[in-house]
N, C-alpha and C. Protein backbone atom coordinates (compact mmCIF):
# COMPACT_ATOMS: atom_id res chain seq x y z
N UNK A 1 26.73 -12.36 -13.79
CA UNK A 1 26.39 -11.88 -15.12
C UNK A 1 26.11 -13.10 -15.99
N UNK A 2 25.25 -12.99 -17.01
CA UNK A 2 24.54 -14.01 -17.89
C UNK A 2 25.04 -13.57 -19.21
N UNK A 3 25.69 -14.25 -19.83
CA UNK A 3 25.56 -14.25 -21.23
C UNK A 3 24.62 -14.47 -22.12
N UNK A 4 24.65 -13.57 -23.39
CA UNK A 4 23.10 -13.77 -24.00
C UNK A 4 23.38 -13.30 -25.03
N UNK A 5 22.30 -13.84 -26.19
CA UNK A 5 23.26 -12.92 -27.66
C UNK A 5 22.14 -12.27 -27.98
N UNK A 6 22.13 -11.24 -28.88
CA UNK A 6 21.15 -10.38 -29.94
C UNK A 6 20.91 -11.13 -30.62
N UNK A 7 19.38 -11.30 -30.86
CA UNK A 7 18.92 -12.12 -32.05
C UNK A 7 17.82 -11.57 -32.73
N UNK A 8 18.02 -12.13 -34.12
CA UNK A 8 16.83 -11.27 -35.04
C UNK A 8 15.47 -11.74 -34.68
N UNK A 9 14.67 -11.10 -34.30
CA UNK A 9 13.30 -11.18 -34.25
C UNK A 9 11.81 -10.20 -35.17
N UNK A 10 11.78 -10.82 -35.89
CA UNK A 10 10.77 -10.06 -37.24
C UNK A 10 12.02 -9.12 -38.43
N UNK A 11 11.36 -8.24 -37.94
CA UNK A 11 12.32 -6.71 -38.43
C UNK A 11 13.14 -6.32 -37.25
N UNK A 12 13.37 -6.63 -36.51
CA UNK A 12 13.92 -5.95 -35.40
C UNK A 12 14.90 -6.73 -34.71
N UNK A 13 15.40 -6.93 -33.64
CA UNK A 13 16.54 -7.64 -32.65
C UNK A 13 15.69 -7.74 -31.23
N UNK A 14 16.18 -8.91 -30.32
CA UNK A 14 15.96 -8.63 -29.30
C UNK A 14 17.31 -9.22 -28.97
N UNK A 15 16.76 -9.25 -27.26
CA UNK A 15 17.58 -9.92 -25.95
C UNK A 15 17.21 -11.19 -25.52
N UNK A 16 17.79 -12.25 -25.51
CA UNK A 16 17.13 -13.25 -24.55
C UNK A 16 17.05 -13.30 -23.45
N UNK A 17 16.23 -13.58 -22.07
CA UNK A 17 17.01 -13.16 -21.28
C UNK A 17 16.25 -14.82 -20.23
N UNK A 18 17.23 -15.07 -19.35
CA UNK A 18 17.04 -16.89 -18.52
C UNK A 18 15.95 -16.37 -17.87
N UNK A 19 15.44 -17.59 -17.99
CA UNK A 19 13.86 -17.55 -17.11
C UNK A 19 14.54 -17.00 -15.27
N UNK A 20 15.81 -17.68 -14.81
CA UNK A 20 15.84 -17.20 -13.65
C UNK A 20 16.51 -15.68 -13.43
N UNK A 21 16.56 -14.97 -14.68
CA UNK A 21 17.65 -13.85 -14.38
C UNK A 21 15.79 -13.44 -14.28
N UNK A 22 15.00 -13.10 -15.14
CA UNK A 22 13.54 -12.52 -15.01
C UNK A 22 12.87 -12.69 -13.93
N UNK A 23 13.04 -13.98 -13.48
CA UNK A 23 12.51 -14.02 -11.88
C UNK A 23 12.99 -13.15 -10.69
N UNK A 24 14.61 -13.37 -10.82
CA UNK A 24 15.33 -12.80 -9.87
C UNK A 24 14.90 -11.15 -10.04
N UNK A 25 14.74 -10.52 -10.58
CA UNK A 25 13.97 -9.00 -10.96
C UNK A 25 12.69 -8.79 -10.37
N UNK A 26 11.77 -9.91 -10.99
CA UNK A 26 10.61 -10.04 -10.90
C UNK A 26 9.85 -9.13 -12.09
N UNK A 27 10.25 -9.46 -12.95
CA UNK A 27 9.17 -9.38 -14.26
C UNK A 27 8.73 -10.75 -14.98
N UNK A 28 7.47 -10.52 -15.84
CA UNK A 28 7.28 -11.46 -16.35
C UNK A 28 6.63 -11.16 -18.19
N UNK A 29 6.69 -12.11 -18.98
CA UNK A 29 7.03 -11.77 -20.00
C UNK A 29 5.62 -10.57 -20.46
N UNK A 30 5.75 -9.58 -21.15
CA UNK A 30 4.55 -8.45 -21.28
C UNK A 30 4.89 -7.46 -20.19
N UNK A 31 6.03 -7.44 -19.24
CA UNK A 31 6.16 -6.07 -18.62
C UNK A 31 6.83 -5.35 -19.31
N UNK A 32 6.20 -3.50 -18.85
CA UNK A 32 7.30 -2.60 -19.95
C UNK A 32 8.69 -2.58 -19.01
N UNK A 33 9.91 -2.46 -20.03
CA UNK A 33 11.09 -2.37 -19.34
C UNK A 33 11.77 -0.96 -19.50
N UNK A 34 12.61 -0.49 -18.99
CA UNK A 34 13.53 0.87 -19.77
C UNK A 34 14.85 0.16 -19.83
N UNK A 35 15.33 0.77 -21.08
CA UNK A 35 16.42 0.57 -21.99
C UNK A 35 17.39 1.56 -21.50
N UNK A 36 18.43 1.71 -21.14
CA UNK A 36 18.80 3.11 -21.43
C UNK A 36 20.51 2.41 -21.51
N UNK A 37 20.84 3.40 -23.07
CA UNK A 37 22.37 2.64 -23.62
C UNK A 37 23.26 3.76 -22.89
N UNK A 38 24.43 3.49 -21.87
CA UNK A 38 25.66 4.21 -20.76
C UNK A 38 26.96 3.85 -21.94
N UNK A 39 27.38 4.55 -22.80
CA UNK A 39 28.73 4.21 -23.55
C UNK A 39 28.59 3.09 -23.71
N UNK A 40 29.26 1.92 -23.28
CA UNK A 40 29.24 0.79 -24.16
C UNK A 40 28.58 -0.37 -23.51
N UNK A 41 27.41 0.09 -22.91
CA UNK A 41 27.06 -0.96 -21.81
C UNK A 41 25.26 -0.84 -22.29
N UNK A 42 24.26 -1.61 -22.27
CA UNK A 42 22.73 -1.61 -22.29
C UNK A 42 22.21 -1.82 -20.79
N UNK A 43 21.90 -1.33 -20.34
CA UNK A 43 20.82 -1.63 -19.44
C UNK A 43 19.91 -1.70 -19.29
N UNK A 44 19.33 -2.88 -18.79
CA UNK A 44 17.85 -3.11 -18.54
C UNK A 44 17.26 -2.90 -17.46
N UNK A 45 15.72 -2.52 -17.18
CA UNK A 45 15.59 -2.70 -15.63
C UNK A 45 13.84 -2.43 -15.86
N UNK A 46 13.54 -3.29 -14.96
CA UNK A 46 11.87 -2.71 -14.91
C UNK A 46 11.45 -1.97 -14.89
N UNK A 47 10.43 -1.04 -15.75
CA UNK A 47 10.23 0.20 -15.75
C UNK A 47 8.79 0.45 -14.57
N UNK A 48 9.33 0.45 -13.08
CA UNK A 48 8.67 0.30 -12.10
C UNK A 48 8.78 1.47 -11.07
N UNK A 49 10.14 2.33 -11.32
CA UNK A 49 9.94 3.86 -10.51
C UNK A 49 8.90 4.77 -11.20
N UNK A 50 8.21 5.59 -10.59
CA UNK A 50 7.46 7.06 -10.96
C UNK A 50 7.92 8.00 -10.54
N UNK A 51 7.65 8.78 -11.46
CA UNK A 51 8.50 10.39 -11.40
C UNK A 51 6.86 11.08 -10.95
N UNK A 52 7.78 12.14 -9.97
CA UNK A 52 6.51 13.10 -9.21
C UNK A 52 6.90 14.03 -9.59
N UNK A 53 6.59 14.93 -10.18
CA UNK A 53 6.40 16.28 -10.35
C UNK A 53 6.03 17.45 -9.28
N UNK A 54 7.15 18.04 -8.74
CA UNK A 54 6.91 18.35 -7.60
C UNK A 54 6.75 20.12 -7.81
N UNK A 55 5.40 20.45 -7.69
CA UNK A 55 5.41 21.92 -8.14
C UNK A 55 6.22 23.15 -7.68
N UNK A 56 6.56 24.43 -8.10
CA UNK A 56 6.70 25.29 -7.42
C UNK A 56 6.36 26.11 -6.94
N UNK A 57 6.06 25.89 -5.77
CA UNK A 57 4.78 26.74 -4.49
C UNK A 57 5.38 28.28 -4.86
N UNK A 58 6.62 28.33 -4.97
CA UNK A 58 6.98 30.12 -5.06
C UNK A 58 6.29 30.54 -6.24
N UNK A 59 6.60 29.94 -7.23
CA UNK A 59 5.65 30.64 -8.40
C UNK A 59 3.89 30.70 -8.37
N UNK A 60 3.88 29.37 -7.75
CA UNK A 60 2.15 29.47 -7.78
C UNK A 60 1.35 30.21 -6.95
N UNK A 61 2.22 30.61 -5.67
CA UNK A 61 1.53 31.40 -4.39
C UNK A 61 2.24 32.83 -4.32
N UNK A 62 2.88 33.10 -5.91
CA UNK A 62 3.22 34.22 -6.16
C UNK A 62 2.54 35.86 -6.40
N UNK A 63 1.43 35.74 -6.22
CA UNK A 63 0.10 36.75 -6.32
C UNK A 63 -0.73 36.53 -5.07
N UNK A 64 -0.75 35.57 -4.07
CA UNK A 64 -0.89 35.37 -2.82
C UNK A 64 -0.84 36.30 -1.73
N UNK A 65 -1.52 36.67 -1.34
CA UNK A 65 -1.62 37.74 -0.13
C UNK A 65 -1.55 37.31 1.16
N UNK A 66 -1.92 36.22 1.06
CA UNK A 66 -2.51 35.68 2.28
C UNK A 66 -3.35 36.18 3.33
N UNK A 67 -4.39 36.98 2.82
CA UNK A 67 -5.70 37.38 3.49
C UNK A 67 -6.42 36.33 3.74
N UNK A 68 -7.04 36.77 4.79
CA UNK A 68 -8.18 35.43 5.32
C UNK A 68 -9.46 35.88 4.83
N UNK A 69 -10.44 35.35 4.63
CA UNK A 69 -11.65 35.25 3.99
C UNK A 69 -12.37 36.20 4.71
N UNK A 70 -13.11 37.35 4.48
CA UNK A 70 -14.18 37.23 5.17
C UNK A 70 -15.43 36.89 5.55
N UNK A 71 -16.11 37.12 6.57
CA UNK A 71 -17.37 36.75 6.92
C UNK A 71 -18.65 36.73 6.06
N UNK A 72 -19.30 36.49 5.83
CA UNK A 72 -20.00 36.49 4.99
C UNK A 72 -21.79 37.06 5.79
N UNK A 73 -21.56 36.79 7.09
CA UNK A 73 -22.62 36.80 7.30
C UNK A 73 -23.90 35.62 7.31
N UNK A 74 -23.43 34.57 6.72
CA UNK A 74 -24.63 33.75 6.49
C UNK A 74 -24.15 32.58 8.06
N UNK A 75 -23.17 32.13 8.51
CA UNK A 75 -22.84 31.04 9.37
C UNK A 75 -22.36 31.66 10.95
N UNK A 76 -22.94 31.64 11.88
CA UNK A 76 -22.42 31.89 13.34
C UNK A 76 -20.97 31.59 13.19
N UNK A 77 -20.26 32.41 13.45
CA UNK A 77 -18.62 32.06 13.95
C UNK A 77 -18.26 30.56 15.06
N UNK A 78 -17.34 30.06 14.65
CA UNK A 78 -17.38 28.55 15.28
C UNK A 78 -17.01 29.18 17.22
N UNK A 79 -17.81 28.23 17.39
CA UNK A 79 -17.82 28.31 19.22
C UNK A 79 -19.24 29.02 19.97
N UNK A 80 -19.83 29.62 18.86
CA UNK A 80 -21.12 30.30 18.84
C UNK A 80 -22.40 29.93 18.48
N UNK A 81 -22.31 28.29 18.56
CA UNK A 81 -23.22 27.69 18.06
C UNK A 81 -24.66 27.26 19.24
N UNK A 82 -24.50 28.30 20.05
CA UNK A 82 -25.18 27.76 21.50
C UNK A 82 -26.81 27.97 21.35
């Protein structure tokens, strides 16, 4: 663990943080980070996971019959191409 103080920057505060704690991560200065404050603790961390949105097939294939198409008439059935 690195010690580091809050310091005023403009209107606002930051973090300092050692050139080797940023390496050891692998960010560099201009990456976005996430913040997120746990009771009495800040954490930092590269904001480098993505969230997938994973749909729900029950609701969407909920009017679904699952009939197969029919023929149309315009294309020979596959294997009939002789």
């Amino acid at each position: 663990m690195t010690a580091t103080k809050l310091v005023r920057w403009g209107n606002g505060q930051a973090v300092r943080l050692s050139k080797a704690d940023i390496e050891r991560i692998g960010v560099e200065p201009g990456d976005p980070l996430d913040v997120r404050v746990e009771s009495d603790r800040i954490i930092i961390r590269p904001a480098r996971h993505h969230s997938i949105e994973i749909p729900d097939y029950k609701r969407l294939f909920s009017g679904y019959d699952a009939r197969q198409p029919r023929e149309d008439g315009f294309a020979r059935r596959a294997g009939e191409e002789h």
